[in-house]
Protein backbone atom coordinates (compact mmCIF):
# COMPACT_ATOMS: atom_id res chain seq x y z
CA UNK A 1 -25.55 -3.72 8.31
CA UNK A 2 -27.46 -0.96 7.08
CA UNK A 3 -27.98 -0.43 3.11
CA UNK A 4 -26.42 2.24 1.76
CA UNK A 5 -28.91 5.25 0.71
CA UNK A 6 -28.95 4.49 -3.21
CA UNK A 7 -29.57 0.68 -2.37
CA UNK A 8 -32.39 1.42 0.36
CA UNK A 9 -34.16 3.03 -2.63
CA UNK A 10 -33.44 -0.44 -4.55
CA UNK A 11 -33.49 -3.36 -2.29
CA UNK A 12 -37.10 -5.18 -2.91
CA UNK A 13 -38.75 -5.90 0.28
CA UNK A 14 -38.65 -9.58 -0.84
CA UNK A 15 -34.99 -9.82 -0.60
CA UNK A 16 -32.75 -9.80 3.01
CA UNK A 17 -29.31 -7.80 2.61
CA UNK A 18 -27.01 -8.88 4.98
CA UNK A 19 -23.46 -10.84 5.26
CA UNK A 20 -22.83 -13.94 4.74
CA UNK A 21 -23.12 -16.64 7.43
CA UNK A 22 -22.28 -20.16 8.49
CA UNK A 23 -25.77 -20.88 7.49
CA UNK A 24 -25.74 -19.60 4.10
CA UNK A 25 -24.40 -22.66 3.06
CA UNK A 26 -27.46 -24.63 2.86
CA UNK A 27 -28.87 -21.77 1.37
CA UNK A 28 -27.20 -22.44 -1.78
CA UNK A 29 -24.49 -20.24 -1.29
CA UNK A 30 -21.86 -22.50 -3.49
CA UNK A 31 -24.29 -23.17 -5.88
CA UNK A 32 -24.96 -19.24 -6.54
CA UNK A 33 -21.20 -18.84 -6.52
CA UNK A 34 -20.38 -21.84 -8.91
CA UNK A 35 -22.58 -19.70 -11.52
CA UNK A 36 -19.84 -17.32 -11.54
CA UNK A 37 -16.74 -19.85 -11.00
CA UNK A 38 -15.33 -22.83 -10.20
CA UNK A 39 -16.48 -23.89 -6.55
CA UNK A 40 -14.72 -27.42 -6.10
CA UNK A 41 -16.27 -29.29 -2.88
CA UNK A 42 -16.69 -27.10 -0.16
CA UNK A 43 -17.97 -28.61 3.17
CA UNK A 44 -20.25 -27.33 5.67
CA UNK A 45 -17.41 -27.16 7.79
CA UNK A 46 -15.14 -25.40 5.59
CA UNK A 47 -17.59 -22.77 4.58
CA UNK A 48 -18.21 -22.26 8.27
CA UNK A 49 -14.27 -21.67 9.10
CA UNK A 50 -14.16 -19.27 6.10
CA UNK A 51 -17.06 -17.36 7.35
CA UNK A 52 -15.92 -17.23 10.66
CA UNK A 53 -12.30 -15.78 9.53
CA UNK A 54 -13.69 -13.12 7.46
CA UNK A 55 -15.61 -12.51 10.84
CA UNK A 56 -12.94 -11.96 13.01
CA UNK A 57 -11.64 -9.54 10.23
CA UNK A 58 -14.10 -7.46 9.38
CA UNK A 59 -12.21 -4.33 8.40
CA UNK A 60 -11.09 -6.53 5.46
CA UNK A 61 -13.17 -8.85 4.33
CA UNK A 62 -16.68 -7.96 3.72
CA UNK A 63 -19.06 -10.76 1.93
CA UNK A 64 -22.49 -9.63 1.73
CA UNK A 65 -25.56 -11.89 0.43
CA UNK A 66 -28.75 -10.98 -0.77
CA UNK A 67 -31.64 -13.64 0.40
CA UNK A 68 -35.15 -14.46 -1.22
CA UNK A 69 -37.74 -14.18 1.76
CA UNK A 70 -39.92 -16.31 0.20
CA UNK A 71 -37.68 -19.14 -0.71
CA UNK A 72 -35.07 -18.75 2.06
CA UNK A 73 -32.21 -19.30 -0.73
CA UNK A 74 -29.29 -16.84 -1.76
CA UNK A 75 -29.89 -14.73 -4.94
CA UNK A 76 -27.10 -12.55 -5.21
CA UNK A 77 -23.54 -11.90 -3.33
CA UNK A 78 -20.29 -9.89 -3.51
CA UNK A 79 -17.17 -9.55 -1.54
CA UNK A 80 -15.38 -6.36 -0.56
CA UNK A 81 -11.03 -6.99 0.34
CA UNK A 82 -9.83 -4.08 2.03
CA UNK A 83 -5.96 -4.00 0.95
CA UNK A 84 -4.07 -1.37 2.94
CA UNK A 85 -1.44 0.47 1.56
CA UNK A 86 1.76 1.76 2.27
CA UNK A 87 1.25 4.24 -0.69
CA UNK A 88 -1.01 7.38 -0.52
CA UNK A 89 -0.18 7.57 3.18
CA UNK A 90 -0.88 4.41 3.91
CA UNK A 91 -4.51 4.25 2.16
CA UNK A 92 -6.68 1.90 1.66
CA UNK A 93 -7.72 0.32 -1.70
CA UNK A 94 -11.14 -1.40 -1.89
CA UNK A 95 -10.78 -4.72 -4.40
CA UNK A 96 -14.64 -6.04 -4.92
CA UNK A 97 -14.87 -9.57 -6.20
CA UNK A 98 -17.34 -12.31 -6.82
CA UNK A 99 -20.23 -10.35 -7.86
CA UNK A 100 -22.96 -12.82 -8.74
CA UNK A 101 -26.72 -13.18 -9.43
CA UNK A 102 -28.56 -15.68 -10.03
CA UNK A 103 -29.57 -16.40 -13.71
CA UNK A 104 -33.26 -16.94 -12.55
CA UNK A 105 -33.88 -13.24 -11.01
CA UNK A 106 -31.13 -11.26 -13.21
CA UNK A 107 -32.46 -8.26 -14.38
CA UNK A 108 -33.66 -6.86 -11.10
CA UNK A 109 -31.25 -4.62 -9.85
CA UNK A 110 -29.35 -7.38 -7.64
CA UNK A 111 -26.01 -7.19 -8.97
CA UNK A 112 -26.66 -3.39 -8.62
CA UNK A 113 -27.99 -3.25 -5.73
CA UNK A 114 -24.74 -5.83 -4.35
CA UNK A 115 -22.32 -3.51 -6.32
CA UNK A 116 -23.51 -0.35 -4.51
CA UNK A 117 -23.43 -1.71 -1.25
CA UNK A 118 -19.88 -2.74 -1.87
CA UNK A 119 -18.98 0.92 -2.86
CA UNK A 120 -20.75 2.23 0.21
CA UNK A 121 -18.90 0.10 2.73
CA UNK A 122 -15.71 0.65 0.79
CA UNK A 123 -15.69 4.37 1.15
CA UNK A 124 -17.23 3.91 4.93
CA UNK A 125 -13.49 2.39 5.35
CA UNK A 126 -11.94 5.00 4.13
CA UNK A 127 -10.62 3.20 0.43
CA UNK A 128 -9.02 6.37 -1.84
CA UNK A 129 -10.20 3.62 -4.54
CA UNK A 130 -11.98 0.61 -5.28
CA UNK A 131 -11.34 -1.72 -8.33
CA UNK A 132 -12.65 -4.70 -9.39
CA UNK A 133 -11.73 -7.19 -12.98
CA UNK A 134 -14.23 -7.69 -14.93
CA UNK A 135 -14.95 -10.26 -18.26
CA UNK A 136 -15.12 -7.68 -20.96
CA UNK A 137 -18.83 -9.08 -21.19
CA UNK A 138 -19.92 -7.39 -17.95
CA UNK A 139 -17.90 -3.79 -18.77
CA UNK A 140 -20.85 -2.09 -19.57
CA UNK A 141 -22.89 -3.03 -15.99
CA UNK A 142 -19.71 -2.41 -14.00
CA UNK A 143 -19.89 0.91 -16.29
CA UNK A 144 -23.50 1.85 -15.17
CA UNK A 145 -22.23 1.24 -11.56
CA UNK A 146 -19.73 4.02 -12.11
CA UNK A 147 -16.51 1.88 -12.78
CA UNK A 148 -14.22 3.11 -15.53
CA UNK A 149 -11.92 1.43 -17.64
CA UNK A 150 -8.47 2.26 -15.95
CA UNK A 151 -5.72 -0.63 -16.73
CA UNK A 152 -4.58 -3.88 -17.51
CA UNK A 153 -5.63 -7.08 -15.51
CA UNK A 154 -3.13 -10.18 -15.58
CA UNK A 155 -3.07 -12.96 -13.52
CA UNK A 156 -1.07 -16.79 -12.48
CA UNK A 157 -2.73 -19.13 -11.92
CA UNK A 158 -0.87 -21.54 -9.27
CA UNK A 159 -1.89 -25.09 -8.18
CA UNK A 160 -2.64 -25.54 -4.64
């Protein structure tokens, strides 16, 4: 996956952009994401079926991860959910989700540079749109990456 223009002019040559993979777990994958959320225990062999579905659908789920050379360990990831539409002639709306950095290199550009990257394979798709929620906290960097306050975001949340 090639970056996008605007990240190619951000990405540090000591970071790897790139999806995610089976491998990525003992990268610290969970870890990074359990900065952001609740993880619960995921095992190597979960994380590898998940990978491998989003695989075998790659024109909707896109999880990209940004990797420290020098440490080998994930610093940053997002996912891009390609929900297609009946609406707007049966468009496409781009949903991006999980954006997270890790606390020890924030303040680089990685959640940026993730974010872009996000946008650019949302519109290479063809997405009339892409959304995201947000904790008010982070409005103002979703804000510098071009989002806009548009509505109301309410959820359920079901046991499984």
């Amino acid at each position: 996956m090639a970056p996008s223009p605007v990240v190619a002019k951000l990405l540090p040559s000591s970071v790897l952009l790139r999806r995610v993979a089976a491998h990525d777990y003992h990268r610290g994958y969970c870890a990074l994401l359990a900065q952001l959320t609740t993880v619960d225990t995921v095992s190597a062999e979960q994380f590898a079926e998940q990978v491998a579905y989003w695989d075998a659908h790659p024109d909707t789920y896109t999880s990209i991860v940004l990797i420290d050379v020098a440490s080998d360990r994930v610093v940053g990831s997002g996912t891009l959910v390609v929900e297609r539409k009946i609406i707007h002639g049966c468009g496409r709306v781009g949903h991006i989700e999980d954006i997270v950095v890790d606390a020890n290199v924030r303040g680089q550009n990685l959640g940026k540079i993730v974010v872009e990257q996000l946008k650019h394979i949302a519109v290479a798709n063809g997405c009339y749109k892409i959304e995201l929620a947000a904790a008010e906290k982070n409005a103002p960097f979703y804000e510098k990456c071009g989002f806009a306050r548009k509505s109301l975001n309410m959820a359920i949340y079901t046991a499984h």
